[in-house]
Protein backbone atom coordinates (compact mmCIF):
# COMPACT_ATOMS: atom_id res chain seq x y z
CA UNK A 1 -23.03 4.64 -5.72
CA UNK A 2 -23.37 5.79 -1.87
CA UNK A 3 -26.02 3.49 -1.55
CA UNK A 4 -24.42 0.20 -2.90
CA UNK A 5 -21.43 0.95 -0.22
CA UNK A 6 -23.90 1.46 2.45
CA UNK A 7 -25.36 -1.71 2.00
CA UNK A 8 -21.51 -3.40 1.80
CA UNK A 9 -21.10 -2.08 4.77
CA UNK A 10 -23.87 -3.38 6.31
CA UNK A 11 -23.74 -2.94 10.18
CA UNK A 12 -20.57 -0.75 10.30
CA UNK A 13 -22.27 1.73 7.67
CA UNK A 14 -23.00 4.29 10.45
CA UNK A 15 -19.81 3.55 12.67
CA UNK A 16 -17.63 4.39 9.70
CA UNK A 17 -19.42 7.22 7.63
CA UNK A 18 -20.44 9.15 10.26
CA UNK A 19 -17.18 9.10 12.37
CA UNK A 20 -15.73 13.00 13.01
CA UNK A 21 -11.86 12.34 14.01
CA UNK A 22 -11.26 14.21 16.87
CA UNK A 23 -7.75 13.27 17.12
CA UNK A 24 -5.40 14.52 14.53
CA UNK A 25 -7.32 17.59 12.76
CA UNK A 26 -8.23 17.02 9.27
CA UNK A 27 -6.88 20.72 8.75
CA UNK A 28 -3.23 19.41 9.55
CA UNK A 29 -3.33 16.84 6.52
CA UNK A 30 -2.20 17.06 2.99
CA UNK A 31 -5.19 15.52 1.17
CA UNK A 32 -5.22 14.14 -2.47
CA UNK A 33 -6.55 16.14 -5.32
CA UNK A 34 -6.15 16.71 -8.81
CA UNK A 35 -3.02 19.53 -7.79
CA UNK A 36 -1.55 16.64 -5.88
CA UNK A 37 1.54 16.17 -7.89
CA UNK A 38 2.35 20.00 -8.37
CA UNK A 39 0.90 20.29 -4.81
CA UNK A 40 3.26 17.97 -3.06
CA UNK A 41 6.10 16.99 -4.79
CA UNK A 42 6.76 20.05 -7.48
CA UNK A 43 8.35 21.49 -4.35
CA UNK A 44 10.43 18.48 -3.74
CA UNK A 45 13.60 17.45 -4.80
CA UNK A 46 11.97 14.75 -7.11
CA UNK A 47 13.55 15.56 -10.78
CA UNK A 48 10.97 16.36 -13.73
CA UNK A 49 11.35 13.12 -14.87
CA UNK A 50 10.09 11.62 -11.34
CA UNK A 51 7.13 13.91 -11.48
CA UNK A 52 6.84 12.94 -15.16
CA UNK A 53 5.89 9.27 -13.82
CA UNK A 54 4.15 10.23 -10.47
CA UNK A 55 1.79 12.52 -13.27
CA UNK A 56 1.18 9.45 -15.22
CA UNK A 57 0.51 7.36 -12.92
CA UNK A 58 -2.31 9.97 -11.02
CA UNK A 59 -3.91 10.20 -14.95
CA UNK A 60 -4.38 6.41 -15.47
CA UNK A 61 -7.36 4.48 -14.77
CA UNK A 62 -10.80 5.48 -13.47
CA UNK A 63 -9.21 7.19 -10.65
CA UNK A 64 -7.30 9.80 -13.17
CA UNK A 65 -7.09 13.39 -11.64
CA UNK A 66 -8.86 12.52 -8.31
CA UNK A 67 -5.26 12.22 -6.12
CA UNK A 68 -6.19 8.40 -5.66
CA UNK A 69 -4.79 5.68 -5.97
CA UNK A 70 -5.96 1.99 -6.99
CA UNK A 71 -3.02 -0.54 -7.74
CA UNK A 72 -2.93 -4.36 -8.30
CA UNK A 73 -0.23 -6.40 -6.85
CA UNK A 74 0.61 -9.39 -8.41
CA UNK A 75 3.67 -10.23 -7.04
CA UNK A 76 2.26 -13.62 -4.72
CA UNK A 77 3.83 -15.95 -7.01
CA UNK A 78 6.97 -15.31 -5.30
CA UNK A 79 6.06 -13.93 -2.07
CA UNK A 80 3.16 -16.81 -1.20
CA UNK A 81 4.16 -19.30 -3.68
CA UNK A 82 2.56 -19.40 -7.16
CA UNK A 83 0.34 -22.78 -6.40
CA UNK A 84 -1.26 -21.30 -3.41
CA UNK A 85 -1.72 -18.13 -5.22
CA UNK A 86 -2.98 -19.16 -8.36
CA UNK A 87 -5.00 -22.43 -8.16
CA UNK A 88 -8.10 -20.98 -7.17
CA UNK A 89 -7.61 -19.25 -10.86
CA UNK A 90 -4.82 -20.64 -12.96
CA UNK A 91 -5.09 -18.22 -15.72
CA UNK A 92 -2.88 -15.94 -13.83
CA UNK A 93 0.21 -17.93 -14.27
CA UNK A 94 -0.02 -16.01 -17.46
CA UNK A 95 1.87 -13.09 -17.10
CA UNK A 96 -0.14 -10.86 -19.71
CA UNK A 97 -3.47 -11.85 -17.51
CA UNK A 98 -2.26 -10.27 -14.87
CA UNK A 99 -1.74 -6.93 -16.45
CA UNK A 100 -5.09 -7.53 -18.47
CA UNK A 101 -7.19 -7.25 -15.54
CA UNK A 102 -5.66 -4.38 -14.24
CA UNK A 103 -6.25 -1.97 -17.55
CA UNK A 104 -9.48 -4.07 -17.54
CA UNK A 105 -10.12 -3.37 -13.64
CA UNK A 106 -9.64 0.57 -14.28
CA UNK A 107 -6.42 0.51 -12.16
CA UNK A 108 -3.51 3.21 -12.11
CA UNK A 109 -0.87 1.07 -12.32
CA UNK A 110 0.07 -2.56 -11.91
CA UNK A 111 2.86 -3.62 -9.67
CA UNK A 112 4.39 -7.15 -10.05
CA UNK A 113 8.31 -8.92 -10.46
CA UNK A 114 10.90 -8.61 -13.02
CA UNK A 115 9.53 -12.17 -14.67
CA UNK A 116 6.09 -10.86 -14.91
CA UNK A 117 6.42 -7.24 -16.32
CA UNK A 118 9.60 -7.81 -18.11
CA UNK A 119 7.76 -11.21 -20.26
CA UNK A 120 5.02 -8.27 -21.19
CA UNK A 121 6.87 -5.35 -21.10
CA UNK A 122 7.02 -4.51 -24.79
CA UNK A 123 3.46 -4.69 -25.67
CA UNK A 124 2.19 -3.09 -22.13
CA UNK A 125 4.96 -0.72 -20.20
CA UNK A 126 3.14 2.54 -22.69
CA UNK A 127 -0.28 1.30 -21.88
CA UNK A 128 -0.82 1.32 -18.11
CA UNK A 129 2.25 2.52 -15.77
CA UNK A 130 4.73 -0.17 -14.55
CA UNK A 131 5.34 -0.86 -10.65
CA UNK A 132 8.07 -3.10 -10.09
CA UNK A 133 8.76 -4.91 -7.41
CA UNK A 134 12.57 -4.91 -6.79
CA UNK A 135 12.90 -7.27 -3.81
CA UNK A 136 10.92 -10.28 -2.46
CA UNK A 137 11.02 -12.97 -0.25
CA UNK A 138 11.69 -16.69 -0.96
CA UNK A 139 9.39 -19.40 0.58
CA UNK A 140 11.72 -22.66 -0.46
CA UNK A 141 14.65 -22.33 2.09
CA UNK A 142 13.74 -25.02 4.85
CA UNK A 143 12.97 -23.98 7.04
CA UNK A 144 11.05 -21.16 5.68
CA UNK A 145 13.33 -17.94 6.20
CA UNK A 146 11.54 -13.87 6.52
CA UNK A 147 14.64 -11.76 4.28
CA UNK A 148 13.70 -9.75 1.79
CA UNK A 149 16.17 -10.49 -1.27
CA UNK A 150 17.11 -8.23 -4.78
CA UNK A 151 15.52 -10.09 -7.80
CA UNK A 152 16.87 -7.38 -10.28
CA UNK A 153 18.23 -4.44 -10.65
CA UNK A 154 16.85 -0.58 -10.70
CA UNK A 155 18.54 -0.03 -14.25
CA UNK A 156 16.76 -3.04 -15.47
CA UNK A 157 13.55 -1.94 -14.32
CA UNK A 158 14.35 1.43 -16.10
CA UNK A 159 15.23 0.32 -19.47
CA UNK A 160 11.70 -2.30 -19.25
CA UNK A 161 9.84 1.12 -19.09
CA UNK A 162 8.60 1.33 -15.30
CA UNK A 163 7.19 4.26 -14.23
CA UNK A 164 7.92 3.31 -10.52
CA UNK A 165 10.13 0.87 -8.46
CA UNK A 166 8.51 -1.23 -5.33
CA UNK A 167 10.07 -2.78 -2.14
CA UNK A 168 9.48 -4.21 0.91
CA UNK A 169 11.55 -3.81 4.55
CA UNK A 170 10.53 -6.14 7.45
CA UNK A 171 10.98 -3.64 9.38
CA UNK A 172 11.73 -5.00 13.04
CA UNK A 173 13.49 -7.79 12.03
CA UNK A 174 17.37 -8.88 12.28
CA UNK A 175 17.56 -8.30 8.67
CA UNK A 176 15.89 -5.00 8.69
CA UNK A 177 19.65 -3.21 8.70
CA UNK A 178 20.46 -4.89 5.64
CA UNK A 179 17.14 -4.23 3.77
CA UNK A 180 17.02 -0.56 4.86
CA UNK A 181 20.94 0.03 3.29
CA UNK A 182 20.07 -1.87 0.13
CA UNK A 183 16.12 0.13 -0.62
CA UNK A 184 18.10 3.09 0.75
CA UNK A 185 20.16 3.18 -2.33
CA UNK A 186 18.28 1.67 -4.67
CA UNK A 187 15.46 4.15 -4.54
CA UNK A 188 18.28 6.91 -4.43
CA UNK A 189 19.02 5.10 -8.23
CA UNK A 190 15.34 5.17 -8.99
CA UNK A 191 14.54 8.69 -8.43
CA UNK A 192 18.02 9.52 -10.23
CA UNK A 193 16.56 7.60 -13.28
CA UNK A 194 13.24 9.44 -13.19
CA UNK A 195 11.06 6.39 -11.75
CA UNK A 196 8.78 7.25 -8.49
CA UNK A 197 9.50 4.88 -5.71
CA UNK A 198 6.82 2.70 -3.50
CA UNK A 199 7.35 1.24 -0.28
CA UNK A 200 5.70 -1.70 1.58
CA UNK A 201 6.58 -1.13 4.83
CA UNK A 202 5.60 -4.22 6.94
CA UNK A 203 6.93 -5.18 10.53
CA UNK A 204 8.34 -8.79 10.94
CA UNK A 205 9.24 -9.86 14.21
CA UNK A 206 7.90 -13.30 16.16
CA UNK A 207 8.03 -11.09 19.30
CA UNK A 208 5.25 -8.98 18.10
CA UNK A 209 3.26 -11.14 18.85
CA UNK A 210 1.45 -11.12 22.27
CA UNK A 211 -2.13 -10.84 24.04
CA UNK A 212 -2.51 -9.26 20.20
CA UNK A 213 -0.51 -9.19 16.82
CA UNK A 214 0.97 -6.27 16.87
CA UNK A 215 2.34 -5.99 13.44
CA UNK A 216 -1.14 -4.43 12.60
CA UNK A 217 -0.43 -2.31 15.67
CA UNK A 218 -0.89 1.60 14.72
CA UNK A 219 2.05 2.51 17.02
CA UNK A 220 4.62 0.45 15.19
CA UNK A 221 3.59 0.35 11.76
CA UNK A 222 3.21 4.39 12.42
CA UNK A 223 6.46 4.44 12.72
CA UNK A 224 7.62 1.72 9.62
CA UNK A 225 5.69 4.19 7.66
CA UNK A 226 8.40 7.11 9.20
CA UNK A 227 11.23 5.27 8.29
CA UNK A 228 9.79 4.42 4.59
CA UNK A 229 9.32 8.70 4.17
CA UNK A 230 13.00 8.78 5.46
CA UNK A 231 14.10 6.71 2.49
CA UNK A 232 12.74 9.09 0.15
CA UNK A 233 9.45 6.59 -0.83
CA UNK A 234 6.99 8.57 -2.78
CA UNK A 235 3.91 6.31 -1.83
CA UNK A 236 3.78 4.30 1.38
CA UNK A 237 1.79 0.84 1.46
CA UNK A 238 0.65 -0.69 4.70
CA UNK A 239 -1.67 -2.87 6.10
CA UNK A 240 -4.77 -1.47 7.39
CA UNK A 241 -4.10 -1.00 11.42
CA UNK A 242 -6.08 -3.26 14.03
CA UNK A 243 -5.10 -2.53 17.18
CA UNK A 244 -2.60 -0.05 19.34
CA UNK A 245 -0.14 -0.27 22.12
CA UNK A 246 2.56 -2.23 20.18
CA UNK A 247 5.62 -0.49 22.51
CA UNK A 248 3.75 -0.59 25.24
CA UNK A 249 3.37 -4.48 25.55
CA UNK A 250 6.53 -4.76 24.28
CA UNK A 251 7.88 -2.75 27.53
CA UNK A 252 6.73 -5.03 30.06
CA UNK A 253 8.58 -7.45 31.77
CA UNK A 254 11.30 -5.10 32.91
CA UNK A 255 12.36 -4.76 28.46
CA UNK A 256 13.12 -1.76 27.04
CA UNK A 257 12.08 -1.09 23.55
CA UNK A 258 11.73 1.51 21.35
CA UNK A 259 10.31 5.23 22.55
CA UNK A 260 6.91 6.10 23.03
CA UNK A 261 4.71 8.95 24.37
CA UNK A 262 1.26 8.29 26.30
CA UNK A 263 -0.20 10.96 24.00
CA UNK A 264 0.22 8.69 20.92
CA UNK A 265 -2.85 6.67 22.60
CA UNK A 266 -4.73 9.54 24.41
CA UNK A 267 -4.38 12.73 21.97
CA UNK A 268 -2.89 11.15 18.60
CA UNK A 269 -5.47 8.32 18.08
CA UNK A 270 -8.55 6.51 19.93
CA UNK A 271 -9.52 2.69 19.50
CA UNK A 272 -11.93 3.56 16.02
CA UNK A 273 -10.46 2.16 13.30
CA UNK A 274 -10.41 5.57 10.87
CA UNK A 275 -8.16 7.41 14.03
CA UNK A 276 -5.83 4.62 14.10
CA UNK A 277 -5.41 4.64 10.26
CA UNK A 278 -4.90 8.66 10.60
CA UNK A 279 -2.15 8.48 12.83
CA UNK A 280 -0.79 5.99 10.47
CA UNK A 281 -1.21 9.15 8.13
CA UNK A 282 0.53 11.66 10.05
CA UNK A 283 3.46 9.31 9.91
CA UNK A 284 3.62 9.65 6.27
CA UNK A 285 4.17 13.40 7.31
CA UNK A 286 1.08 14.00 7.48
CA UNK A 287 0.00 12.67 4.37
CA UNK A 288 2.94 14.24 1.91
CA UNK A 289 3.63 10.64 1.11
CA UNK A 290 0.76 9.22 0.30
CA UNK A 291 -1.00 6.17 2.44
CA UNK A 292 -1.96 3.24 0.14
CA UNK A 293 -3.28 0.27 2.51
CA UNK A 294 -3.56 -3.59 1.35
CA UNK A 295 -6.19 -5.36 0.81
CA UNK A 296 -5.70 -8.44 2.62
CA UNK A 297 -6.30 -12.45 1.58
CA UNK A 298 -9.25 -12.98 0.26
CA UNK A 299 -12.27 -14.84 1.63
CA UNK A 300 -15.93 -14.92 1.27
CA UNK A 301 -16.78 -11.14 1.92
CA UNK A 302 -14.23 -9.62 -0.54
CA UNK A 303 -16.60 -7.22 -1.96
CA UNK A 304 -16.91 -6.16 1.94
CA UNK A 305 -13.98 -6.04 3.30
CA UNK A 306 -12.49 -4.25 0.28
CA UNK A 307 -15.18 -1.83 0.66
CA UNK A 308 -14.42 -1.40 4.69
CA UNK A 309 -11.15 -1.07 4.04
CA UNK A 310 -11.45 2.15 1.35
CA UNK A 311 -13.39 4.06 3.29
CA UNK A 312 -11.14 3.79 6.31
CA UNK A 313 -8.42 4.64 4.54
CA UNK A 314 -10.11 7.38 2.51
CA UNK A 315 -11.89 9.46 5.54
CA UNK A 316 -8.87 9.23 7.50
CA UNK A 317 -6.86 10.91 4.85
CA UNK A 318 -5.21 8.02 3.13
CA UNK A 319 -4.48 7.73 -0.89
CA UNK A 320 -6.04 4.81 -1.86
CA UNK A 321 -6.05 0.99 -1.66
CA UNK A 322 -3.39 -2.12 -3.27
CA UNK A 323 -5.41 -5.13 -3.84
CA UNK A 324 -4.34 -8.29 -5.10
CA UNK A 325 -5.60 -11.67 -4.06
CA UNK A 326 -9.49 -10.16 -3.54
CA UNK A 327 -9.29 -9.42 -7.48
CA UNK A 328 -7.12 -12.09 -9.63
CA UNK A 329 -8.62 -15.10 -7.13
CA UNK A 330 -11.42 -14.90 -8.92
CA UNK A 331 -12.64 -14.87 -12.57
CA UNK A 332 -11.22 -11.47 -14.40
CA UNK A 333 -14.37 -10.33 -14.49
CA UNK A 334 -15.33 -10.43 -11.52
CA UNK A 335 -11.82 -9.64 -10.22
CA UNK A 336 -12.60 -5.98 -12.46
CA UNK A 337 -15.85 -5.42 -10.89
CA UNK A 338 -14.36 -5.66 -7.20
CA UNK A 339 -11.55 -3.21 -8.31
CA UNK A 340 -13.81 -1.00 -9.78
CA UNK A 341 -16.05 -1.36 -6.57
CA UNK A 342 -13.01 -0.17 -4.40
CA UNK A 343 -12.62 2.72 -6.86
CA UNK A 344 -16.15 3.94 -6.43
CA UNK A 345 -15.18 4.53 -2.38
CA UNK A 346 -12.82 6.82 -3.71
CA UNK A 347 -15.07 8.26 -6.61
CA UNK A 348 -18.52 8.58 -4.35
CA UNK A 349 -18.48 12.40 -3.15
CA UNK A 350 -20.25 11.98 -0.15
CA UNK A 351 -18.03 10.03 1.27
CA UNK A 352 -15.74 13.03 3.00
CA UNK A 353 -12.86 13.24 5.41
CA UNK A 354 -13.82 12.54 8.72
């Protein structure tokens, strides 16, 4: 197993494996394990039947009882139009594929929309926990407009059978008031219902955007990931970080944004790509709510980038990966093996916290 993600790795294998973080201290971090749901939310205010569905959904998959995580999205037919995301593989306008692959793919749970799970609902929701996705945004208003929307309801999503709610904020953006107030209370419903509650917490602003993108900055989606633990999500997903600085080049010019401390980029983090994905971590209070980082578009090195981005996420502390387009843009079963080759990161016990 170590040996077939050494070679995926290829030139970073050393860089990444042998990496000791001497930023944040591994000691500070709530790590995954197969006590995780008694270890971190028993104590919580999470009702039985919350841990009830964070239990199932830790027990599912090839994954079960390790702490980790492996999800599949499916919810691009709505966010990046269903043309673009399924004509390299049109069997996935089938609802029912979609959740094939990812019992097929060993997942934990699949997340997708209301049209999706709800068409399969009654032959799947008891088979492989439910994750769905509450709000989305729409790509046909001209010109094309960033708002996150409600597509349904939290009730509805309860009586289909979910185990778990999803939503996204664009955090940084001028709608961002109105999308925290509405995942505010509808993850208040969720966890009143017994369903665990997932965030994607992504920054969306066209002023991020500098020398660098800084929506993959570790800085500001640090602190999108602070805001998603304020509203009570149970699992925090986020895209893998790239760079740092974010409020720093977005304080020059005589602006003033934001708050930062010089020790977030001399003491809290360096420029390796595990240390910037830890203090991504200790936004998620230090790991209490777990990290789950995306998986990105796919391309021609999906096997390697998948694999990169595992083991950064799981020797910085993280709690496993959410791919999508890498696995159903493909044949299913191909799309399993790449799943299952993201699992083995997670699996493969030499493969430690750095």
């Amino acid at each position: 197993m170590l040996d077939q993600i050494v070679s995926l790795l290829g030139d970073k294998a050393d860089s990444l494996l042998k990496h000791e973080c001497k930023t944040i201290a591994k000691e500070l971090l709530h790590l995954p394990g197969s006590d995780w749901v008694d270890r971190i939310f028993a104590p919580s205010d999470r009702n039985q039947r919350v841990l009830n569905n964070l239990n199932w959904m830790y027990n599912t998959g090839r994954l079960a009882g390790t702490g980790y995580l492996s999800i599949l999205p499916v919810d691009q037919g709505v966010e990046h139009s269903a043309g673009a995301s399924f004509a390299p593989n049109p069997e996935y306008f089938d609802p029912e594929n979609i959740v094939k692959l990812a019992i097929e793919g060993g997942c934990n749970a699949v997340a997708s929309t209301f049209g999706v799970l709800g068409m399969v609902s009654r032959k799947y929701a008891h088979k492989i926990p439910f994750l769905v996705k509450l709000n989305h945004n729409e790509l046909l208003t001209y010109p094309n407009a960033f708002k996150e929307i409600p597509f349904g309801t939290v009730d509805r999503a309860y009586e289909m059978g979910a185990a778990a709610v999803g939503a996204t904020i664009y955090f940084g953006s001028d709608d961002a008031g109105r999308e925290i107030v509405e995942v505010a209370q509808a993850f208040s419903r969720a966890h009143e219902l017994g369903m665990a509650t997932v965030l994607w917490c992504y920054l969306r602003n066209p002023e991020f955007k500098k020398d660098k993108d800084y929506h993959v900055a570790a800085d500001l989606t640090g602190q999108a990931n602070h805001l998603g633990c304020t509203l009570q999500a149970d699992i925090i997903k986020q895209k893998l970080p790239e760079n740092n600085g974010g409020f720093i080049a977005l304080n020059t010019g005589g602006s003033s944004y934001g708050k930062l401390d010089k020790r977030i980029y001399s003491v809290l983090s360096s420029d390796h790509p595990i240390d910037l994905c830890r203090y991504q971590i200790a936004n998620c209070y230090l790991g209490r709510a777990g990290l789950i980082n995306s998986g990105g578009a796919s391309g021609k090195k999906d096997f390697e980038d998948a694999v990169y981005t595992a083991v950064i996420n799981k020797r910085a502390g993280g709690s496993g990966l959410i791919s999508g387009r890498k696995a159903f843009q493909r044949p299913m079963k191909e799309g399993a093996e790449l799943l299952q080759q993201i699992q083995d990161v997670y699996l493969c016990k030499e493969i430690t916290i750095a």
